[in-house]
Protein backbone atom coordinates (compact mmCIF):
# COMPACT_ATOMS: atom_id res chain seq x y z
CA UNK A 1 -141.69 68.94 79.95
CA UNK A 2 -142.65 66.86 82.68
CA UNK A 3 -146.18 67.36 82.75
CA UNK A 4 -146.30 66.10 78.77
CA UNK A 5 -144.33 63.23 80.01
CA UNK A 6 -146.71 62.40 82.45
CA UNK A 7 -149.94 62.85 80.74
CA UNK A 8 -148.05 60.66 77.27
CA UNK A 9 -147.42 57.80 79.46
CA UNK A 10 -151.14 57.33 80.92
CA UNK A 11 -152.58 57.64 77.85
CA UNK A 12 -150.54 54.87 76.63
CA UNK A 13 -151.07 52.64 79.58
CA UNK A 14 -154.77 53.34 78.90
CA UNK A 15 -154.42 52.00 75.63
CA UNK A 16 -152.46 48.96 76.25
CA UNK A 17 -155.33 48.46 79.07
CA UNK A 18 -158.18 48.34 76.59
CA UNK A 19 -156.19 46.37 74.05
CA UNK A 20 -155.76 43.69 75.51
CA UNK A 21 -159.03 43.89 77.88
CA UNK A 22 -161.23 43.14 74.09
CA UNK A 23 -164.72 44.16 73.74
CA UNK A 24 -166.94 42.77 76.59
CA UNK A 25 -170.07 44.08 75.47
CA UNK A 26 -172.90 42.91 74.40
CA UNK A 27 -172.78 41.81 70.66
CA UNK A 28 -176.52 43.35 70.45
CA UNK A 29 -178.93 45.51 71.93
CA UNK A 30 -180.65 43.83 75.40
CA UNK A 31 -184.44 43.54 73.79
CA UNK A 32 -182.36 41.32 70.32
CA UNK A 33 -181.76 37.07 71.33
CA UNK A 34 -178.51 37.81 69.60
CA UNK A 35 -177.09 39.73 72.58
CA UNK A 36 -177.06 36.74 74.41
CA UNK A 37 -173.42 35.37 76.25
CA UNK A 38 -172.10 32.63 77.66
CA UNK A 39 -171.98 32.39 80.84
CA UNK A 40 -168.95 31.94 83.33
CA UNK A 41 -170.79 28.53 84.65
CA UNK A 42 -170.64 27.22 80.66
CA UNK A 43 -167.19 27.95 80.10
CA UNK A 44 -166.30 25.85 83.16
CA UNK A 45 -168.57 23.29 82.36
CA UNK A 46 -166.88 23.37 79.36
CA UNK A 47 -163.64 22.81 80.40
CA UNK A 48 -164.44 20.01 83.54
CA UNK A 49 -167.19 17.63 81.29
CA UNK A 50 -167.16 19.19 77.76
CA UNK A 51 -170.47 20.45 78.12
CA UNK A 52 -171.97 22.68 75.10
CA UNK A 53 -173.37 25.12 77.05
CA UNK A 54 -176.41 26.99 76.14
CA UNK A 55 -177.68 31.00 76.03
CA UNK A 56 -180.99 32.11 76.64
CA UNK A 57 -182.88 32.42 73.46
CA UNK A 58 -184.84 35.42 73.94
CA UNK A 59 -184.50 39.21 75.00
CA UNK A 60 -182.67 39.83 77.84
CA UNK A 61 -185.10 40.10 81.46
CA UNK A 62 -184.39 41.85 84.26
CA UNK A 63 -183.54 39.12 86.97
CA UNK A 64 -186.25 38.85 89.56
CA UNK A 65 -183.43 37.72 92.55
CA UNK A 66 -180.52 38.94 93.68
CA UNK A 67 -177.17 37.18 92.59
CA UNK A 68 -176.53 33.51 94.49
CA UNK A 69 -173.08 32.62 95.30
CA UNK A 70 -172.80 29.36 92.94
CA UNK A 71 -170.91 31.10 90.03
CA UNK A 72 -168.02 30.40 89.22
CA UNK A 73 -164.88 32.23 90.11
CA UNK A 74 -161.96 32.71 87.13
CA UNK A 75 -159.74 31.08 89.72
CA UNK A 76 -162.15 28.14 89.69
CA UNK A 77 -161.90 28.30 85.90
CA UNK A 78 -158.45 28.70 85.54
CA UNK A 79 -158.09 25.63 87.31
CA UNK A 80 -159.82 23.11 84.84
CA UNK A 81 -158.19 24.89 82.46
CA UNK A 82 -155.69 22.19 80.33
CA UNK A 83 -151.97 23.37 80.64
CA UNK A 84 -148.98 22.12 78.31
CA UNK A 85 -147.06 19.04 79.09
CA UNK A 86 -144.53 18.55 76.62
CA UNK A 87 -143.51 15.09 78.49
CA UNK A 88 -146.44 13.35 77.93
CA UNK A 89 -148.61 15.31 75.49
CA UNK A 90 -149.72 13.56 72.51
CA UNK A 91 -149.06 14.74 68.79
CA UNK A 92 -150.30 14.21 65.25
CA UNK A 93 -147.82 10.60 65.08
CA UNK A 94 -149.10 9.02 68.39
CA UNK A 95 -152.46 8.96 67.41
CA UNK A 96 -154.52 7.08 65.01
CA UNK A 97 -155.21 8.79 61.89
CA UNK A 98 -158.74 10.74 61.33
CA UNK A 99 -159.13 10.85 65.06
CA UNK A 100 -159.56 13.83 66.91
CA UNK A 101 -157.33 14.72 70.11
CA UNK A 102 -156.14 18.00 72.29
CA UNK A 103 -153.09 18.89 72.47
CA UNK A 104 -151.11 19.68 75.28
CA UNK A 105 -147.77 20.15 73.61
CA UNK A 106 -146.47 23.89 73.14
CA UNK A 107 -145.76 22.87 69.76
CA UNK A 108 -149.01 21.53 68.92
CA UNK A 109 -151.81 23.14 70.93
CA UNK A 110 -155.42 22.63 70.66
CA UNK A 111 -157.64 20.82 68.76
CA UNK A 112 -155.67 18.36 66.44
CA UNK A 113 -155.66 15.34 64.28
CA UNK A 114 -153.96 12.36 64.32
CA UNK A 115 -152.06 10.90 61.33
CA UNK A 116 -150.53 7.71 63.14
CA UNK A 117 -150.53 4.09 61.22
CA UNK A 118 -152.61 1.43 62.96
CA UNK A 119 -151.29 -1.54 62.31
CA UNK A 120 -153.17 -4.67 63.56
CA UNK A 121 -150.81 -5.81 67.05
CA UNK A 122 -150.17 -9.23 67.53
CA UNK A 123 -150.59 -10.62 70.83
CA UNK A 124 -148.76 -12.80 73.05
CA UNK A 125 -150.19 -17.01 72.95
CA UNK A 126 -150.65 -17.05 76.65
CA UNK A 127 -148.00 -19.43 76.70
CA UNK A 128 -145.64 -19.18 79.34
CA UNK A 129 -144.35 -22.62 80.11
CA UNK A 130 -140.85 -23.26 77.42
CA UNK A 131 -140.50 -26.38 75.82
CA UNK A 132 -137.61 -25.55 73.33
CA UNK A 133 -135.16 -22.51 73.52
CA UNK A 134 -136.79 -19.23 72.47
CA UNK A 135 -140.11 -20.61 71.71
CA UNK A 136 -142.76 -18.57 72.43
CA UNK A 137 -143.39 -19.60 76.26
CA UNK A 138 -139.62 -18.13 76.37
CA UNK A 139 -139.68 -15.52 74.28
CA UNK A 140 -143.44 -14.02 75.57
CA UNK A 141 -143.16 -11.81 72.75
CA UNK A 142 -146.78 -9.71 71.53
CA UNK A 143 -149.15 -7.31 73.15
CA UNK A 144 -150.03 -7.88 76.70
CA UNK A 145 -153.54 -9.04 77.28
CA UNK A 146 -155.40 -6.54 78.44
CA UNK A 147 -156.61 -6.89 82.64
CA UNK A 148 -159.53 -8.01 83.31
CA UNK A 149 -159.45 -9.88 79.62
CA UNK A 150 -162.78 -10.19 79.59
CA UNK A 151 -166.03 -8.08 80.87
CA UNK A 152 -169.40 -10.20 81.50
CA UNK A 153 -171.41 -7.35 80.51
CA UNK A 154 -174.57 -8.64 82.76
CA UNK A 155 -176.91 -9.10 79.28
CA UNK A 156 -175.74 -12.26 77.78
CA UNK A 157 -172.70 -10.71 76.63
CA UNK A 158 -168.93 -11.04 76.93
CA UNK A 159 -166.68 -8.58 75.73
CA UNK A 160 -163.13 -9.16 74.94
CA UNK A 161 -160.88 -6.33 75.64
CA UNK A 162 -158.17 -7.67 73.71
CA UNK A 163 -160.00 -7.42 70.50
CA UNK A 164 -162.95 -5.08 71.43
CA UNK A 165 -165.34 -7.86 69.63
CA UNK A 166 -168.22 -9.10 71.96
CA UNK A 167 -169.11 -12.92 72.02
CA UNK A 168 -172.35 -14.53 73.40
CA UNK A 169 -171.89 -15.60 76.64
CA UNK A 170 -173.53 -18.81 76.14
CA UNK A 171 -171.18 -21.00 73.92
CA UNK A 172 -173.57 -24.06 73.43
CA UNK A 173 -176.90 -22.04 73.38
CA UNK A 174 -177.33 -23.70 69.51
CA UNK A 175 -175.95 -27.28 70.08
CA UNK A 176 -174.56 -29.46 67.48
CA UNK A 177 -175.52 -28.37 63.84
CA UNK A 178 -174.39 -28.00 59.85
CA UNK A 179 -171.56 -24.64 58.67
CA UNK A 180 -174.95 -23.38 57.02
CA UNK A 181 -177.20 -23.93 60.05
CA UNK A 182 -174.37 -22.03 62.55
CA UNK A 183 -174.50 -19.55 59.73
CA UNK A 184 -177.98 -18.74 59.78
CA UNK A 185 -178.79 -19.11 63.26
CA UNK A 186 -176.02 -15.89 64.25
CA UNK A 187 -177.56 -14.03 61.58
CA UNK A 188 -180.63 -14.49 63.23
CA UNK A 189 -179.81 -14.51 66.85
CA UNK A 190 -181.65 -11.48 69.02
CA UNK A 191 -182.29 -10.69 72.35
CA UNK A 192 -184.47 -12.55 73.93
CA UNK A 193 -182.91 -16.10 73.19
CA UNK A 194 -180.08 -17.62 74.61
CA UNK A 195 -179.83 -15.66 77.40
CA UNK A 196 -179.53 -12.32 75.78
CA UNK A 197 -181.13 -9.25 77.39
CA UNK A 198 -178.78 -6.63 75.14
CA UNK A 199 -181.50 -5.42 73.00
CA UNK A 200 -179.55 -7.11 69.77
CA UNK A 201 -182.07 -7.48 66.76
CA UNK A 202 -181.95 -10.28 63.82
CA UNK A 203 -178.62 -9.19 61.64
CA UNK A 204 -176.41 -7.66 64.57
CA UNK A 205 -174.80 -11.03 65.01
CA UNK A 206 -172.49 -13.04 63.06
CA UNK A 207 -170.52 -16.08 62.94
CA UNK A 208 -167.03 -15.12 64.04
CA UNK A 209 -164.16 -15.46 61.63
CA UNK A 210 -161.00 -17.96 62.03
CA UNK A 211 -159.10 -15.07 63.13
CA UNK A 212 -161.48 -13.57 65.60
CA UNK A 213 -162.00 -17.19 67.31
CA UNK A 214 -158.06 -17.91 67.37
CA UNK A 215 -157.55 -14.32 69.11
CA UNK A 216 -159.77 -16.43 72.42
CA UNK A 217 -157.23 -18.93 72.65
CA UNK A 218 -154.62 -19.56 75.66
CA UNK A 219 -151.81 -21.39 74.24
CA UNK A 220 -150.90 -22.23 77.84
CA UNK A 221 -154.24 -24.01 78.85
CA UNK A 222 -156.09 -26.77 78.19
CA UNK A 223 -159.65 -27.74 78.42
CA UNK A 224 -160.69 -25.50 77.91
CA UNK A 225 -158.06 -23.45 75.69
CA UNK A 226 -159.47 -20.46 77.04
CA UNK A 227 -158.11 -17.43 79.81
CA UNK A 228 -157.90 -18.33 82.94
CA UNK A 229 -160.99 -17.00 84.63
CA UNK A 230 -163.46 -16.59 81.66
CA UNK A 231 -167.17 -15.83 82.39
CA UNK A 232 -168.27 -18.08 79.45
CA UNK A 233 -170.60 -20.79 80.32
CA UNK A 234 -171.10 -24.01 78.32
CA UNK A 235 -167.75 -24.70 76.78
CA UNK A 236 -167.70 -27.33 75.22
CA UNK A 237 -164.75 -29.75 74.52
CA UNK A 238 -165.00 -29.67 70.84
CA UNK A 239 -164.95 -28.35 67.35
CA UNK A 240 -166.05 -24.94 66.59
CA UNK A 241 -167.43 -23.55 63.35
CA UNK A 242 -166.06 -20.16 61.91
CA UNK A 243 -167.82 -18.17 58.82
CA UNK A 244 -164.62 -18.55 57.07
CA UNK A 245 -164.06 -20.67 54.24
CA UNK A 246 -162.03 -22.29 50.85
């Protein structure tokens, strides 16, 4: 009775073994490209940049060196392996909807969408000096301005990261001129002229909208209503045309 015992209990620990182990062979014969594998270096990659990986294309070869020592160990793997955090994980409602996002949370692992609203955030004026009680240099209400607001971009261009848009860098690079003229000479605006070394063709530019030129403004500054520490050049103390109209 003991011996049956004995001999009924390996062969089920052998079978939980192999279970779980799955099948680690080769999906084809050597001399067929479909027998190929990913390697341990790929599925780290994969994990620490987001690399693809790759597999050899052809039969398998016999290697003509011995093993090096720069593979990976599952330790090494493990590591740069995501793990949950259901503290600060993101789900479906914390971000924007159609975009793509891992998640981290037990209840929502992997690969995931996000079905959050994105409403359009209004910022705060800059303002900070009150003149009347709970006006907006009291209340500071809105989004805080991004830091640095601005990034010279080294090519002509300013980007706001506030808004995301990106403004020429030169203000004044047209001059004086007519709605239509300021119209036509974004639309037409490339690199190579005023100052612009971005590789921008005719048609990439535009003139801004009311909106998109208010969202530059300080309310707390003056000549020029701009953020303190701007990298545009050639500001000029006066009006401004905007592509909107009526």
């Amino acid at each position: 009775m003991k011996k049956h015992f004995t001999i009924t209990f390996t062969l089920y620990v052998i079978f939980i073994t192999l279970s779980f182990a799955g099948n680690i062979d080769s999906p084809a014969p050597p001399t067929d490209p479909a027998s190929a594998m990913y390697k341990l270096e790929d599925v780290y990659n994969r994990f620490d940049t987001g690399a693809a990986g790759s597999k050899r294309t052809g039969a398998f070869t016999e290697p003509s060196v011995a093993p090096s020592s720069t593979g990976r160990t599952l330790d090494e793997i493990m590591n740069k392996a995501p793990y949950s955090d259901n503290t600060n994980g993101a789900i479906e409602s914390d971000v924007r909807a159609g975009k793509t996002f891992w998640g981290l949370t037990t209840q929502k692992w992997g690969l995931q969408t996000g079905k959050a609203w994105n409403p359009a955030p209004v910022e705060k004026t800059g303002q900070t000096t009150s003149y009347a009680s709970a006006d907006d240099g009291a209340a500071q209400k809105g989004v805080t301005w991004a830091n640095p607001r601005f990034t010279d971009n080294g090519n002509g261009t300013v980007t706001d990261n506030n808004t995301g848009l990106i403004w020429l860098k030169n203000i004044s690079c047209f001059g004086a001129m007519t709605w239509g003229q300021g119209v036509s000479s974004c639309n037409n605006l490339f690199s190579g002229s005023c100052g612009l070394t971005d590789g921008s063709q005719a048609g990439d530019w535009r003139l801004p909208n009311i909106k998109e030129l208010e969202s530059l403004i300080d309310y707390g500054r003056t000549n020029p209503a701009l953020p303190n520490g701007h990298p545009f050049i050639g500001v000029q103390s006066d009006k401004y045309w905007t592509s909107t109209t009526g």
